[in-house]
C-alpha atoms as a PDB file:
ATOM      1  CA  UNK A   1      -5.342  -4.787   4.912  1.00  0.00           C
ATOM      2  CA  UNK A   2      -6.851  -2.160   1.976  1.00  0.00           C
ATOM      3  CA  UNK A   3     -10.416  -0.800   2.274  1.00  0.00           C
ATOM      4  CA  UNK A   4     -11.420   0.390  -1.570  1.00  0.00           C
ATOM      5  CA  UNK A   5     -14.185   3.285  -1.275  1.00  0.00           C
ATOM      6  CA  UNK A   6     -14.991   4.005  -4.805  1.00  0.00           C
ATOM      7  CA  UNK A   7     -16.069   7.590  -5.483  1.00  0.00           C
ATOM      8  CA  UNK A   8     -19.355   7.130  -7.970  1.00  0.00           C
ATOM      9  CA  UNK A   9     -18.854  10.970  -9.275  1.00  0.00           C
ATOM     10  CA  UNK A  10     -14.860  10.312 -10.444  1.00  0.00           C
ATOM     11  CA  UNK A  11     -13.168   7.828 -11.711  1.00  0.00           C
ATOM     12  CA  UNK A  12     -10.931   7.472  -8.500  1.00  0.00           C
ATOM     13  CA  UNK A  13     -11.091   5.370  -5.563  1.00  0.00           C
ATOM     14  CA  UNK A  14     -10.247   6.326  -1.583  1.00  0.00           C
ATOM     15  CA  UNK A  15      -7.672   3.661  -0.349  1.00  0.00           C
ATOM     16  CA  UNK A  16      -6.710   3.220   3.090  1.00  0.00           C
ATOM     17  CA  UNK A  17      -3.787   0.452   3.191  1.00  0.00           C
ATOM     18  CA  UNK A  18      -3.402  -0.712   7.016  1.00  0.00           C
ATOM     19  CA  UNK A  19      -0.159  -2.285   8.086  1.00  0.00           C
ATOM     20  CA  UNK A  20      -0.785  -5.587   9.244  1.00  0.00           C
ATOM     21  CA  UNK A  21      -0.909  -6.162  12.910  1.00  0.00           C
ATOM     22  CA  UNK A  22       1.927  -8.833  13.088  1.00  0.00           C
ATOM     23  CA  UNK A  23       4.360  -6.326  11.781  1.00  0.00           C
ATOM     24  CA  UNK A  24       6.463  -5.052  14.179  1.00  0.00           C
ATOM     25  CA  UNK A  25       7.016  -0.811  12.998  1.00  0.00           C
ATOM     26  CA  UNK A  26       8.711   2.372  14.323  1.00  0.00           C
ATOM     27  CA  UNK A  27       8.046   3.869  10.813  1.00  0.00           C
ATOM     28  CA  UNK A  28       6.184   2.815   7.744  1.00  0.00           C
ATOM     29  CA  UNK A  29       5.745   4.208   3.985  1.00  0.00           C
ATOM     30  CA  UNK A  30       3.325   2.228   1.196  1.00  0.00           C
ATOM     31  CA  UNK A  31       5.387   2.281  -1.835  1.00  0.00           C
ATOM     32  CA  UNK A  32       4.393   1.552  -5.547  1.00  0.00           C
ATOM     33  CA  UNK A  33       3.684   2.571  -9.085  1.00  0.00           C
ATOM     34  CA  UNK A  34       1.160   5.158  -7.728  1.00  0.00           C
ATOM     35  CA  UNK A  35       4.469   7.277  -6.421  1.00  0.00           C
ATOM     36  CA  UNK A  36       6.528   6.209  -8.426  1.00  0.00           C
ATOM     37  CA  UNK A  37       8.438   3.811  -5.587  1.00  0.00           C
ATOM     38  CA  UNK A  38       9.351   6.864  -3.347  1.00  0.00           C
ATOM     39  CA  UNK A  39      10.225   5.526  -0.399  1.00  0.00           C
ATOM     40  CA  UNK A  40       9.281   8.837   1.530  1.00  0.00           C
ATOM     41  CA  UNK A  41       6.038   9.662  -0.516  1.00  0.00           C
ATOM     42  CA  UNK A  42       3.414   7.914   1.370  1.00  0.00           C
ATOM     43  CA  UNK A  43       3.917   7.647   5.192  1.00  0.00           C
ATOM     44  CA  UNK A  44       1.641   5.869   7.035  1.00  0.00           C
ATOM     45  CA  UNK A  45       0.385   7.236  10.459  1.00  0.00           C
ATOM     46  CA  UNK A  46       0.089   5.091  13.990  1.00  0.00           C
ATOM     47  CA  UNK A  47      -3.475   5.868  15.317  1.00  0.00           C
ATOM     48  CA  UNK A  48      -4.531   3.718  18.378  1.00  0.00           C
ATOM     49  CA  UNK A  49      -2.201   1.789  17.615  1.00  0.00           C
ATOM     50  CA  UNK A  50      -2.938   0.765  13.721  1.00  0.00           C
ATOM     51  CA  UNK A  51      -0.545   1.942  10.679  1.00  0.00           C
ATOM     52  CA  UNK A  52      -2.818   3.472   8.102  1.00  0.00           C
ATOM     53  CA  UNK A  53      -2.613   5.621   5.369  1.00  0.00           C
ATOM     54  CA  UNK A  54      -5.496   6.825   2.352  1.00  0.00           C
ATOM     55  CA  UNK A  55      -4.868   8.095  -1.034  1.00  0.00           C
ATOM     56  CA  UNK A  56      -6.851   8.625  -4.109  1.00  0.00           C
ATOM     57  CA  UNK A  57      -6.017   5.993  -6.931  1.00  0.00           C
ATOM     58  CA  UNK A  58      -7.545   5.872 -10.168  1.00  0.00           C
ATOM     59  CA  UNK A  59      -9.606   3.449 -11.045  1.00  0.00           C
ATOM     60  CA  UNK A  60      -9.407   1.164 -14.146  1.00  0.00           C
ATOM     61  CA  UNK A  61      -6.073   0.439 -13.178  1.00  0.00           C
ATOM     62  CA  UNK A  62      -3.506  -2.131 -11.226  1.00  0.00           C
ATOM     63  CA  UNK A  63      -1.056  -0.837  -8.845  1.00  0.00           C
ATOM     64  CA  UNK A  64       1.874  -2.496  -7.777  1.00  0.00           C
ATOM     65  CA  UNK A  65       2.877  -1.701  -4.488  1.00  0.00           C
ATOM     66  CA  UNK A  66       4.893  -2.646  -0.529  1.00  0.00           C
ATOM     67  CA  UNK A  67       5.277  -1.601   2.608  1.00  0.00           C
ATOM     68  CA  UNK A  68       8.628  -0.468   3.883  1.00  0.00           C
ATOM     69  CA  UNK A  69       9.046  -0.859   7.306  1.00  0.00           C
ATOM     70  CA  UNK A  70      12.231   0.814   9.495  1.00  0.00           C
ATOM     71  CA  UNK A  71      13.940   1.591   6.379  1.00  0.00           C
ATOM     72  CA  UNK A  72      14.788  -1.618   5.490  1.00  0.00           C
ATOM     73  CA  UNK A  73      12.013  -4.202   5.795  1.00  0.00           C
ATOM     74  CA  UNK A  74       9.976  -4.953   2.769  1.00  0.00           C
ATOM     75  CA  UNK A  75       6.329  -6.538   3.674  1.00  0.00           C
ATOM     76  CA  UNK A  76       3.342  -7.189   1.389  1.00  0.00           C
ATOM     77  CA  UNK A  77      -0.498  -7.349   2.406  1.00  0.00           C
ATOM     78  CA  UNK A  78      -2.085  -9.928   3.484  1.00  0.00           C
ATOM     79  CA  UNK A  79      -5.236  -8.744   1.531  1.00  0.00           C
ATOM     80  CA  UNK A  80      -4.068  -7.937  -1.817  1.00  0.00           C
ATOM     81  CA  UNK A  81      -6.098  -8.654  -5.227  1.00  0.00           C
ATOM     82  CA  UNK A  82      -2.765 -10.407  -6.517  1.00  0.00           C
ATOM     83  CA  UNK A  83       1.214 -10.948  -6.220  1.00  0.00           C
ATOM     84  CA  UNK A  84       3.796 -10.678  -9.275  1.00  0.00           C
ATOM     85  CA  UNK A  85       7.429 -11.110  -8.884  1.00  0.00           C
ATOM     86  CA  UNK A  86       9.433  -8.522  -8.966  1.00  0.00           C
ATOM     87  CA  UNK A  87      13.523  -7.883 -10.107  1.00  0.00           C
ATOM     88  CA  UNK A  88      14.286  -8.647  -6.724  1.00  0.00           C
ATOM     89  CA  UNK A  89      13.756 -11.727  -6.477  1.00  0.00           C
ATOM     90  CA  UNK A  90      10.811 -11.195  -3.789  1.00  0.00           C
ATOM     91  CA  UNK A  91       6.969 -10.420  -5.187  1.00  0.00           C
ATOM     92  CA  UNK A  92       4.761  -7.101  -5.025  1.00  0.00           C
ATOM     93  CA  UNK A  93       1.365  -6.973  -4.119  1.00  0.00           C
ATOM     94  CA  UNK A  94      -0.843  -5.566  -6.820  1.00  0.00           C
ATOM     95  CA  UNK A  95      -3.995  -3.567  -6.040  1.00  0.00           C
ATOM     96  CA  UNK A  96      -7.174  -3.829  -8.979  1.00  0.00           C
ATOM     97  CA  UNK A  97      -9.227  -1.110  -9.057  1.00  0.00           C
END
């Protein structure tokens, strides 16, 4: 899941990407063009029981991104704006803001 808060004074957006439920995690990172796919960058936290994560993204802009899951699993969301296929032979999901 992704909530978008747009921030009226800047041209940047507060987005909270939310593991989704079905996804079995003992650790979890949101990777993409917005960090450059570091697979450390962007850890996402377990609160009552929920994977989440926020950052500021700037707006005007597409973001390709995943989840990676245990080290290993790759996962999209369920709620993205769109999916494009990546060299992996798998997709991203791709954020508009």
């Amino acid at each position: 899941m992704i909530i978008k808060k747009l921030i009226k004074s800047k041209p940047v957006a507060n987005i909270t990407f939310k593991l989704p439920s079905n996804i079995k995690a003992t650790k979890a990172f949101v990777v993409g063009e917005f960090n450059n796919w570091d697979t450390t960058a962007n850890p996402l936290r377990k609160t009552k029981g929920v994977w989440t994560t926020t950052l500021k993204l700037d707006t005007g802009k597409e973001y390709q991104f995943r989840y990676l899951v245990n080290d290993s699993e790759w996962h999209n969301d369920d709620a993205a704006d769109d999916y494009v296929s990546n060299d992996f032979g798998s997709k991203n999901s791709v954020i508009k803001l």
